[in-house]
PDB file of N, CA and C in Angstrom:
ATOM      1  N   UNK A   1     -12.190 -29.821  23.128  1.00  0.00           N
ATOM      2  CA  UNK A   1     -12.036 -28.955  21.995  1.00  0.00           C
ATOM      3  C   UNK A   1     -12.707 -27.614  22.325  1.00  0.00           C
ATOM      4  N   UNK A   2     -12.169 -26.486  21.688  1.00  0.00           N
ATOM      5  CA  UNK A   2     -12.891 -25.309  22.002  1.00  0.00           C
ATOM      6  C   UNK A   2     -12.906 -24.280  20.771  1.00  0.00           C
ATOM      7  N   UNK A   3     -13.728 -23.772  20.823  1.00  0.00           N
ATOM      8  CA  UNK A   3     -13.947 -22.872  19.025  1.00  0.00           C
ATOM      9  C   UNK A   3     -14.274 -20.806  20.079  1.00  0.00           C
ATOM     10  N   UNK A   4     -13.807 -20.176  19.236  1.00  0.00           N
ATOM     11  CA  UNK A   4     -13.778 -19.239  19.817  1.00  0.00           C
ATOM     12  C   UNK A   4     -14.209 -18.009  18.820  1.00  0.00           C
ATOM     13  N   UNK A   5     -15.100 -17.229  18.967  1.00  0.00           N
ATOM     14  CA  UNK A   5     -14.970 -16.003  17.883  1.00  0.00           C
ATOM     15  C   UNK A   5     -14.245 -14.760  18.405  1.00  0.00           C
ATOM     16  N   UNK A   6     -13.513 -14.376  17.807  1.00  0.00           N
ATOM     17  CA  UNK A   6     -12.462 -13.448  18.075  1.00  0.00           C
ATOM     18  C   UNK A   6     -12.083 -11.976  17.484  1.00  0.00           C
ATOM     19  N   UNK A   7     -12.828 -11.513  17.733  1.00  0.00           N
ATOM     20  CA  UNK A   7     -12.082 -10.043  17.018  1.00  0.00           C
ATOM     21  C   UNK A   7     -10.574  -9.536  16.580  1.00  0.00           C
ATOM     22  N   UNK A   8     -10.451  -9.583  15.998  1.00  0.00           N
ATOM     23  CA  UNK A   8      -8.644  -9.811  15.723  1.00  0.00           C
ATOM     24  C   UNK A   8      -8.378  -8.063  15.670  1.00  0.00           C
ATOM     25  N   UNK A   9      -9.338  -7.061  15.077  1.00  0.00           N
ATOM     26  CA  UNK A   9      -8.836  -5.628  15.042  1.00  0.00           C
ATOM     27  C   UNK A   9      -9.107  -5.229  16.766  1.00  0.00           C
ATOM     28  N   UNK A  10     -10.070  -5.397  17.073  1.00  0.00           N
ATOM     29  CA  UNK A  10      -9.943  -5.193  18.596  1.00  0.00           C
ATOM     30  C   UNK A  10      -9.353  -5.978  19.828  1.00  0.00           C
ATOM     31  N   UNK A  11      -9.163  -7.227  19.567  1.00  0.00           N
ATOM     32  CA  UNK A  11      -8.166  -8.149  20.423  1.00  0.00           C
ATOM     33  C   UNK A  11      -9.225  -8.580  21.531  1.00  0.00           C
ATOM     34  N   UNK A  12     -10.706  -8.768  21.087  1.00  0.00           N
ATOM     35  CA  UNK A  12     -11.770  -9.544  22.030  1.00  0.00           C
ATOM     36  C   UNK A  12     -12.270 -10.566  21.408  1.00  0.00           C
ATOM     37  N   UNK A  13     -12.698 -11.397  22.652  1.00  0.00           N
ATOM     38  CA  UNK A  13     -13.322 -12.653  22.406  1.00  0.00           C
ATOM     39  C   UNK A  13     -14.692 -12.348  22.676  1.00  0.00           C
ATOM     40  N   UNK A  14     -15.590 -12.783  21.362  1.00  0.00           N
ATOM     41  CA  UNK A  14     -16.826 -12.282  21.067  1.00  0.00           C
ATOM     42  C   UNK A  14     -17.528 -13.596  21.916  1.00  0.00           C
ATOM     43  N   UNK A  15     -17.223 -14.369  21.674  1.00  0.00           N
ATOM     44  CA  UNK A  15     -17.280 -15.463  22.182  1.00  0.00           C
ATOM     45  C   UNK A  15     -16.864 -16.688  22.257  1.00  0.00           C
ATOM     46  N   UNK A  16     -17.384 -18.031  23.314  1.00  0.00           N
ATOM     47  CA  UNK A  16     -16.024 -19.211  23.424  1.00  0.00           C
ATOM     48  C   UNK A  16     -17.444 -20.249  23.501  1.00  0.00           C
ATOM     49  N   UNK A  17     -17.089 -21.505  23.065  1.00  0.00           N
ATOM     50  CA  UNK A  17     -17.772 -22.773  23.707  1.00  0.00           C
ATOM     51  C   UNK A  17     -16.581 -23.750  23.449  1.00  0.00           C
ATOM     52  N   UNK A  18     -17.003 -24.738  24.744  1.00  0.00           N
ATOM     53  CA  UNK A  18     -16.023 -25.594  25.255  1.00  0.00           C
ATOM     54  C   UNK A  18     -16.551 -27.171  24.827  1.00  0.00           C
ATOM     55  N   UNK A  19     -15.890 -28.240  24.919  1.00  0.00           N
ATOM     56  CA  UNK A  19     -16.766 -29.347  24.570  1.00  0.00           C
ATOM     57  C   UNK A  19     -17.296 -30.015  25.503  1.00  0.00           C
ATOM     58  N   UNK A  20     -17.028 -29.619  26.376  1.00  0.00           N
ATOM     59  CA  UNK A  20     -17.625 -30.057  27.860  1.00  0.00           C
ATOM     60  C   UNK A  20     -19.291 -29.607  28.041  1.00  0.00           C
ATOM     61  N   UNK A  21     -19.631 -28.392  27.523  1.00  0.00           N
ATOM     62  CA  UNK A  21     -20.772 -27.763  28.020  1.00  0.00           C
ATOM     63  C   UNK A  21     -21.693 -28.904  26.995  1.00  0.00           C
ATOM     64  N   UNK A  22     -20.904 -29.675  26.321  1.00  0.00           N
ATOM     65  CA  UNK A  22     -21.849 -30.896  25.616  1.00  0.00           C
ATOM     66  C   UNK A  22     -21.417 -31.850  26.043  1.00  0.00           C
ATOM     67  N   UNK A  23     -20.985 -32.204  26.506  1.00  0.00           N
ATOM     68  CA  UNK A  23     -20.992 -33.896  27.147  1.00  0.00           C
ATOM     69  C   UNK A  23     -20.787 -33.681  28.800  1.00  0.00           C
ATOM     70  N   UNK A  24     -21.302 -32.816  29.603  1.00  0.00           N
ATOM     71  CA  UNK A  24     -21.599 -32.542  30.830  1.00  0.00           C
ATOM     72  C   UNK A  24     -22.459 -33.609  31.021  1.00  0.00           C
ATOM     73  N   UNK A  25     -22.127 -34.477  32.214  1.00  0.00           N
ATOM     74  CA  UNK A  25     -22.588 -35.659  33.010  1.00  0.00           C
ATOM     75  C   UNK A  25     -22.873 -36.496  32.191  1.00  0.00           C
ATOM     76  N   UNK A  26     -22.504 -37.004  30.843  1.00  0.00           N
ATOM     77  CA  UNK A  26     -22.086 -37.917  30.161  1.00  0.00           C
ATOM     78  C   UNK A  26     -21.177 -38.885  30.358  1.00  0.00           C
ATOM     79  N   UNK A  27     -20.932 -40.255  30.421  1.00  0.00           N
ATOM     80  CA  UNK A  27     -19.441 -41.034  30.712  1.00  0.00           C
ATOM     81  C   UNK A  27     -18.695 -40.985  29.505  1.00  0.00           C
ATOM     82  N   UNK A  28     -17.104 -40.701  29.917  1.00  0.00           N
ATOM     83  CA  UNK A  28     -15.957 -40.005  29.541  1.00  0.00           C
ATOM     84  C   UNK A  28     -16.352 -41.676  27.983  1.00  0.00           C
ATOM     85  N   UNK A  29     -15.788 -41.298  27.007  1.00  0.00           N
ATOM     86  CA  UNK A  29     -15.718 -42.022  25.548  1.00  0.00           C
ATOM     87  C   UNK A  29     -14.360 -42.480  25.886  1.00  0.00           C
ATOM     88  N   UNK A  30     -14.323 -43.790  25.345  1.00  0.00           N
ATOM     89  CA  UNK A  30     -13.510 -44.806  25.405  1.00  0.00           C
ATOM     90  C   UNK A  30     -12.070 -44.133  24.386  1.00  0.00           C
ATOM     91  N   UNK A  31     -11.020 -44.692  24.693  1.00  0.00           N
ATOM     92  CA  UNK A  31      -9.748 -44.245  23.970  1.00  0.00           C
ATOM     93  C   UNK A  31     -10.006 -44.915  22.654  1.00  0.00           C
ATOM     94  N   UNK A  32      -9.792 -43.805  21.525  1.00  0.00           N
ATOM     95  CA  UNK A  32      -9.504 -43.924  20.157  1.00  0.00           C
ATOM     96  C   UNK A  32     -11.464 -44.262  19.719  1.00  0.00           C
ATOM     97  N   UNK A  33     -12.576 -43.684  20.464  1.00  0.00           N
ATOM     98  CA  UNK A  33     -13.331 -43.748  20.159  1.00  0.00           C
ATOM     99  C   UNK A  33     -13.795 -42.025  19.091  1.00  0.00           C
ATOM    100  N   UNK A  34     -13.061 -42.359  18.082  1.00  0.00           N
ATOM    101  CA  UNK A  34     -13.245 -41.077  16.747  1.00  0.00           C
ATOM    102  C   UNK A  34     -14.726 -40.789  16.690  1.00  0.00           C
ATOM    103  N   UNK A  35     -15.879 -42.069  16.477  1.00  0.00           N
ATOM    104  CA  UNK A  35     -16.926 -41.414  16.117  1.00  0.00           C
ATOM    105  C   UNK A  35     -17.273 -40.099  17.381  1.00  0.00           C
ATOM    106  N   UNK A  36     -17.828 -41.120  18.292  1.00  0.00           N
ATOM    107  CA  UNK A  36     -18.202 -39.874  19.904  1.00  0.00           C
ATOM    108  C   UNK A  36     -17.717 -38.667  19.573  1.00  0.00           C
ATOM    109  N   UNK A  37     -16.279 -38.005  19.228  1.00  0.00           N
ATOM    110  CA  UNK A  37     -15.619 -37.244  19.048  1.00  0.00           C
ATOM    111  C   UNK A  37     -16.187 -36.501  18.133  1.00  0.00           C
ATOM    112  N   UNK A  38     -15.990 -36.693  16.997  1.00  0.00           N
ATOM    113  CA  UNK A  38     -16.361 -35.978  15.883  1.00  0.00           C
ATOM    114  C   UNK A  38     -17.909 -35.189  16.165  1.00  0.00           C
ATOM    115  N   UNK A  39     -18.686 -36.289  17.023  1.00  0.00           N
ATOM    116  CA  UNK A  39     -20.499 -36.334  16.912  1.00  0.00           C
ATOM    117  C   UNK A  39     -20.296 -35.308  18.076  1.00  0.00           C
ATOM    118  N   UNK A  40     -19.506 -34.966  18.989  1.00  0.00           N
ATOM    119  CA  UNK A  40     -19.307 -33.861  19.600  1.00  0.00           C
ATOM    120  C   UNK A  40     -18.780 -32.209  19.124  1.00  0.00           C
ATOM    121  N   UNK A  41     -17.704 -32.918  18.172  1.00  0.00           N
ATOM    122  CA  UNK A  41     -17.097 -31.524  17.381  1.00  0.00           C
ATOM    123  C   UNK A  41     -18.085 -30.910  17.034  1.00  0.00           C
ATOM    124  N   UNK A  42     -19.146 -31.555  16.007  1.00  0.00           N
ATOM    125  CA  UNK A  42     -20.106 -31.634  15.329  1.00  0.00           C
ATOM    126  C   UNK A  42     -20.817 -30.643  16.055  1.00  0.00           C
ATOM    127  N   UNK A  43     -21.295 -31.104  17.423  1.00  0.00           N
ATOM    128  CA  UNK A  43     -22.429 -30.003  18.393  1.00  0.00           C
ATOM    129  C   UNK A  43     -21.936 -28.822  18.713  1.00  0.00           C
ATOM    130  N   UNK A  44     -20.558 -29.431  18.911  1.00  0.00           N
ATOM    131  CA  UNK A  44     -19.778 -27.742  19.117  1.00  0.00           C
ATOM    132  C   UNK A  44     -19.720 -26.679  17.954  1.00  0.00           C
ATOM    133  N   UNK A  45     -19.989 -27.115  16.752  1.00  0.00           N
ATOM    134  CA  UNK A  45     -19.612 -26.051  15.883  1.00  0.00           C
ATOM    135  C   UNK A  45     -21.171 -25.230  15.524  1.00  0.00           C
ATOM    136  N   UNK A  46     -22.424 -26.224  15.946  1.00  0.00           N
ATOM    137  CA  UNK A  46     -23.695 -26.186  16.402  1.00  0.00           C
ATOM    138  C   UNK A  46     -23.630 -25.030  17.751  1.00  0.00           C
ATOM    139  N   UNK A  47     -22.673 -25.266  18.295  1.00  0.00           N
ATOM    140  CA  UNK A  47     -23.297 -24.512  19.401  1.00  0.00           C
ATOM    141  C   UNK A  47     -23.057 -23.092  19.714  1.00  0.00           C
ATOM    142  N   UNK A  48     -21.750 -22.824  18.654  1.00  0.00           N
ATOM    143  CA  UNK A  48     -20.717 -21.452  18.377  1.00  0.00           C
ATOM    144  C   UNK A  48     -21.622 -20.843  17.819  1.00  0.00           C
ATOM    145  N   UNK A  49     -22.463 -21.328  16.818  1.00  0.00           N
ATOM    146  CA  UNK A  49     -23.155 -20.774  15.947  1.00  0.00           C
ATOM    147  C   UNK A  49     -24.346 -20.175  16.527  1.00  0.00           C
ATOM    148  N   UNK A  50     -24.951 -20.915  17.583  1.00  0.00           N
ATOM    149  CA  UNK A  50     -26.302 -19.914  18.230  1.00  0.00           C
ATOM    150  C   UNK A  50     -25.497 -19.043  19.072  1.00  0.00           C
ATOM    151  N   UNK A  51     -24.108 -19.232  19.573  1.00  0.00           N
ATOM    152  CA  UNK A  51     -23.467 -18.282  20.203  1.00  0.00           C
ATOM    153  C   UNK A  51     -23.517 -16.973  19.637  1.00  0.00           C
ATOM    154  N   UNK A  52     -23.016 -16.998  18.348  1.00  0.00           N
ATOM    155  CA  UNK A  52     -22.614 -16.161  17.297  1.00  0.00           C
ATOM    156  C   UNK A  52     -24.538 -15.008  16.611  1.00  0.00           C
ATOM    157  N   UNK A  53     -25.053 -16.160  16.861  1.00  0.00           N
ATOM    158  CA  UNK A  53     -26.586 -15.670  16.369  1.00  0.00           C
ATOM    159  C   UNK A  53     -26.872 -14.789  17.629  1.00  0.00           C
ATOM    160  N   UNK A  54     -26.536 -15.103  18.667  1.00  0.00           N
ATOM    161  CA  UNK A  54     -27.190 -14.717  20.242  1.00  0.00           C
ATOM    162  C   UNK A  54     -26.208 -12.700  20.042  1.00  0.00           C
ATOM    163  N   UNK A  55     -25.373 -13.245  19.404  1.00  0.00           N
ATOM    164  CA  UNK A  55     -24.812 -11.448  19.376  1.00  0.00           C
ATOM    165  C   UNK A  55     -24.616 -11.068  17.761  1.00  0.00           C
ATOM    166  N   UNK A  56     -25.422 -11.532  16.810  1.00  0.00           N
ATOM    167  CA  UNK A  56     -26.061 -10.730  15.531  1.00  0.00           C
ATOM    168  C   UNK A  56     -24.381 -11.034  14.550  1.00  0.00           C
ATOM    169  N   UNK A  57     -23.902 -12.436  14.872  1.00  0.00           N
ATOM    170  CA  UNK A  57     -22.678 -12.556  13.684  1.00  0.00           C
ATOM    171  C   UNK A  57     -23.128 -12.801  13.045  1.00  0.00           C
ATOM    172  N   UNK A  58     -22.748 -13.621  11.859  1.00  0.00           N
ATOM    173  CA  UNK A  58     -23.261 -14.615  10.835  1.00  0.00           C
ATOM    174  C   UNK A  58     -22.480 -14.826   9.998  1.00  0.00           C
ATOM    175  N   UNK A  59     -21.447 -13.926   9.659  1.00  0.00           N
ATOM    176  CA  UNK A  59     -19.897 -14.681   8.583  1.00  0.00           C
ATOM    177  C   UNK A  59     -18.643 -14.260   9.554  1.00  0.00           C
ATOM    178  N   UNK A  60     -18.024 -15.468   9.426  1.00  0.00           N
ATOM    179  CA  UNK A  60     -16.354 -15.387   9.926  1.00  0.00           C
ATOM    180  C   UNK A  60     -15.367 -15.976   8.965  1.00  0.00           C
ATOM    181  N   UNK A  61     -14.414 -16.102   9.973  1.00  0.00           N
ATOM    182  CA  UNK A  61     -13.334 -16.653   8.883  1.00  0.00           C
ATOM    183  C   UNK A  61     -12.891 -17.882  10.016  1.00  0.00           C
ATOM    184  N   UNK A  62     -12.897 -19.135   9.577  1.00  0.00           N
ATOM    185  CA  UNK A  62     -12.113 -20.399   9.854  1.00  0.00           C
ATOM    186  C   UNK A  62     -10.856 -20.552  10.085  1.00  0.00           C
ATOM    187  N   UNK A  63     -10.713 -20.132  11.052  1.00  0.00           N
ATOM    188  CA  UNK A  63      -8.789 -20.219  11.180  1.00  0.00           C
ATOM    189  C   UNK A  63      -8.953 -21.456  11.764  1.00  0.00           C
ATOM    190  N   UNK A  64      -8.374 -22.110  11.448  1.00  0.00           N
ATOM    191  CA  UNK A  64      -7.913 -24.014  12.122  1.00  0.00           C
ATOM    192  C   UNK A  64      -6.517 -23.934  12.664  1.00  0.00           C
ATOM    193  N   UNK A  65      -5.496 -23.007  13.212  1.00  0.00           N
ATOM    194  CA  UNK A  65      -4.824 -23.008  13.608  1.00  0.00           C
ATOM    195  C   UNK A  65      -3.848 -23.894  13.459  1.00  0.00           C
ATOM    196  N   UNK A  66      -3.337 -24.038  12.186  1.00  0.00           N
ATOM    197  CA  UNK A  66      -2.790 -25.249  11.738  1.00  0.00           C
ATOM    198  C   UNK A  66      -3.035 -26.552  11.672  1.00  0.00           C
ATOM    199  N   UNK A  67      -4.003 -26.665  11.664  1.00  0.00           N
ATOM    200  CA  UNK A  67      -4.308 -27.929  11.804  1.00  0.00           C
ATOM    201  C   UNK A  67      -5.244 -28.666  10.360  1.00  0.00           C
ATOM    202  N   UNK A  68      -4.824 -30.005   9.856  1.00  0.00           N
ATOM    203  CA  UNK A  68      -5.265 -30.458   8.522  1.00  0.00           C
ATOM    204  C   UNK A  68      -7.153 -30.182   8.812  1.00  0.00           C
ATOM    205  N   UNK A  69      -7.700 -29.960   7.888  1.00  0.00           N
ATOM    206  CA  UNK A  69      -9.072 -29.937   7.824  1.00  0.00           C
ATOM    207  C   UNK A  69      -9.699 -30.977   7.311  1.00  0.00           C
ATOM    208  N   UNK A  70      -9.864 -32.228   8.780  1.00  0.00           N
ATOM    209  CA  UNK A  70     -10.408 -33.072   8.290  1.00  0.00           C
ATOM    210  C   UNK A  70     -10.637 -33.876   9.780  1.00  0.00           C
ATOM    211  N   UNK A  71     -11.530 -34.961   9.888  1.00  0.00           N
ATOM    212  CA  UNK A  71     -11.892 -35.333  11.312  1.00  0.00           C
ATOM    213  C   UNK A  71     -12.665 -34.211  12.186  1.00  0.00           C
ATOM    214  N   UNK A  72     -12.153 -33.955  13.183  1.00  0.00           N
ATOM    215  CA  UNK A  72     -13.169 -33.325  14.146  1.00  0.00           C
ATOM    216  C   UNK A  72     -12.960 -31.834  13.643  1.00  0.00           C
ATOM    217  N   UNK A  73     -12.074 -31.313  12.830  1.00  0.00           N
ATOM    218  CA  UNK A  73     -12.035 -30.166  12.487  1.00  0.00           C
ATOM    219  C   UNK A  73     -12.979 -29.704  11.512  1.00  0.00           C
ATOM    220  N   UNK A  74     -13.247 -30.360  10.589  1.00  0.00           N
ATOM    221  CA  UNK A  74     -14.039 -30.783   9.929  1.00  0.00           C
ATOM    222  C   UNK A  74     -15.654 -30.793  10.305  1.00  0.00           C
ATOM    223  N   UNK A  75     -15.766 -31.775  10.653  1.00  0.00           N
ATOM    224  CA  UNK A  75     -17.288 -32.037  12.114  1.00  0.00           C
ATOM    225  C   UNK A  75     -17.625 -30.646  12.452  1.00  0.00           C
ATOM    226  N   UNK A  76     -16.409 -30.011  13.336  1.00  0.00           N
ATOM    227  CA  UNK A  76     -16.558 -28.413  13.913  1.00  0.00           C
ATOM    228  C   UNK A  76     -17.297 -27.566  12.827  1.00  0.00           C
ATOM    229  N   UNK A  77     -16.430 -27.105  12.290  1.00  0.00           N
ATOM    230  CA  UNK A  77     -16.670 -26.437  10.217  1.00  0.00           C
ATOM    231  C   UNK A  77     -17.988 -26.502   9.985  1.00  0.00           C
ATOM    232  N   UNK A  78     -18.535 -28.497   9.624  1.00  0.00           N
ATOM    233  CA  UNK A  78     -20.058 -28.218   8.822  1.00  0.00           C
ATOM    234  C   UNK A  78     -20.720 -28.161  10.474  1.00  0.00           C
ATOM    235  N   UNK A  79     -20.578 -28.512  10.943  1.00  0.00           N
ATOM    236  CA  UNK A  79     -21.941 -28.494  12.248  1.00  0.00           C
ATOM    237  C   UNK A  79     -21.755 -26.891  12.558  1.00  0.00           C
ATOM    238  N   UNK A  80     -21.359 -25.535  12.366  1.00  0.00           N
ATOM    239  CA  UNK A  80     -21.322 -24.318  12.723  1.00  0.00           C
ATOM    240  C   UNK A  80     -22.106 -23.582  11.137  1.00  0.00           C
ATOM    241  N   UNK A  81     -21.427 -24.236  10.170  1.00  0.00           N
ATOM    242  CA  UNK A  81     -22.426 -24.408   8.823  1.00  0.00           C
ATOM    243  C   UNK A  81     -24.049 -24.421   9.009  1.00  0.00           C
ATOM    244  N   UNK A  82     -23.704 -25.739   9.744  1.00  0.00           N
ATOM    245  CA  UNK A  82     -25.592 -26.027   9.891  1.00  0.00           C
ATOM    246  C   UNK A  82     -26.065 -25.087  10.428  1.00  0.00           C
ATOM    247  N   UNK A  83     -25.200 -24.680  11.774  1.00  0.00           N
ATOM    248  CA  UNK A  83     -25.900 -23.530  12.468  1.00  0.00           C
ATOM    249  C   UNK A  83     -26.367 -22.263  12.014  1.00  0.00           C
ATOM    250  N   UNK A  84     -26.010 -22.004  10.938  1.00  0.00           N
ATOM    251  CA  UNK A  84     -26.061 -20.758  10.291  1.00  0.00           C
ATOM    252  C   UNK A  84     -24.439 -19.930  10.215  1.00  0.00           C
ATOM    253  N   UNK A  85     -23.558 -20.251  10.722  1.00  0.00           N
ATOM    254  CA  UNK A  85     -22.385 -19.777  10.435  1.00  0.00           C
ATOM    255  C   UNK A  85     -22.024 -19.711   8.861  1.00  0.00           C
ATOM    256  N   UNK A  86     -21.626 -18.751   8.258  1.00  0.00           N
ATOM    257  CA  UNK A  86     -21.174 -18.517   6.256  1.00  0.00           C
ATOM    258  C   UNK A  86     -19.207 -18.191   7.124  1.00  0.00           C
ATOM    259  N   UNK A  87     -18.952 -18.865   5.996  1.00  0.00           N
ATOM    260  CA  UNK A  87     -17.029 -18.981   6.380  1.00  0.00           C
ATOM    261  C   UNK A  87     -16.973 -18.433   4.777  1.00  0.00           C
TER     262      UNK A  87
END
């Protein structure tokens, strides 16, 4: 999974985190294992957020790119919440 902040009037990426840079040298989660997943989304939306702090953001807008808001999209959302991210 990957979450990205994006400037949409200037066409830059303020910044990116990947879900890898959290489960680096971890063993790969078993198929259809949802919790692992989510408890990762979760860090990732944690981790956008000190991204976002590290260059003075603090409100965006949630584009989910079509996608229902719920499961790991979700997870992403409040764990960037926690971080201090305002949507």
């Amino acid at each position: 999974m990957y979450a990205q902040l994006i400037d949409d009037e200037a066409g830059l990426t303020l910044a990116s985190a990947f879900s890898k840079e959290i489960t680096a040298g971890e063993p790969k989660a078993g198929k259809g294992d949802s919790f692992h997943k989510k408890d990762i989304s979760f860090q990732l939306g944690g981790l956008i957020a000190k991204k976002a702090a590290l260059k003075k953001i603090k409100q965006v807008v949630f584009d989910r790119g079509g996608y229902k808001y719920h499961g790991r999209v979700k997870a992403l959302a409040e764990g960037a919440r926690e971080g201090g991210l305002e949507f």
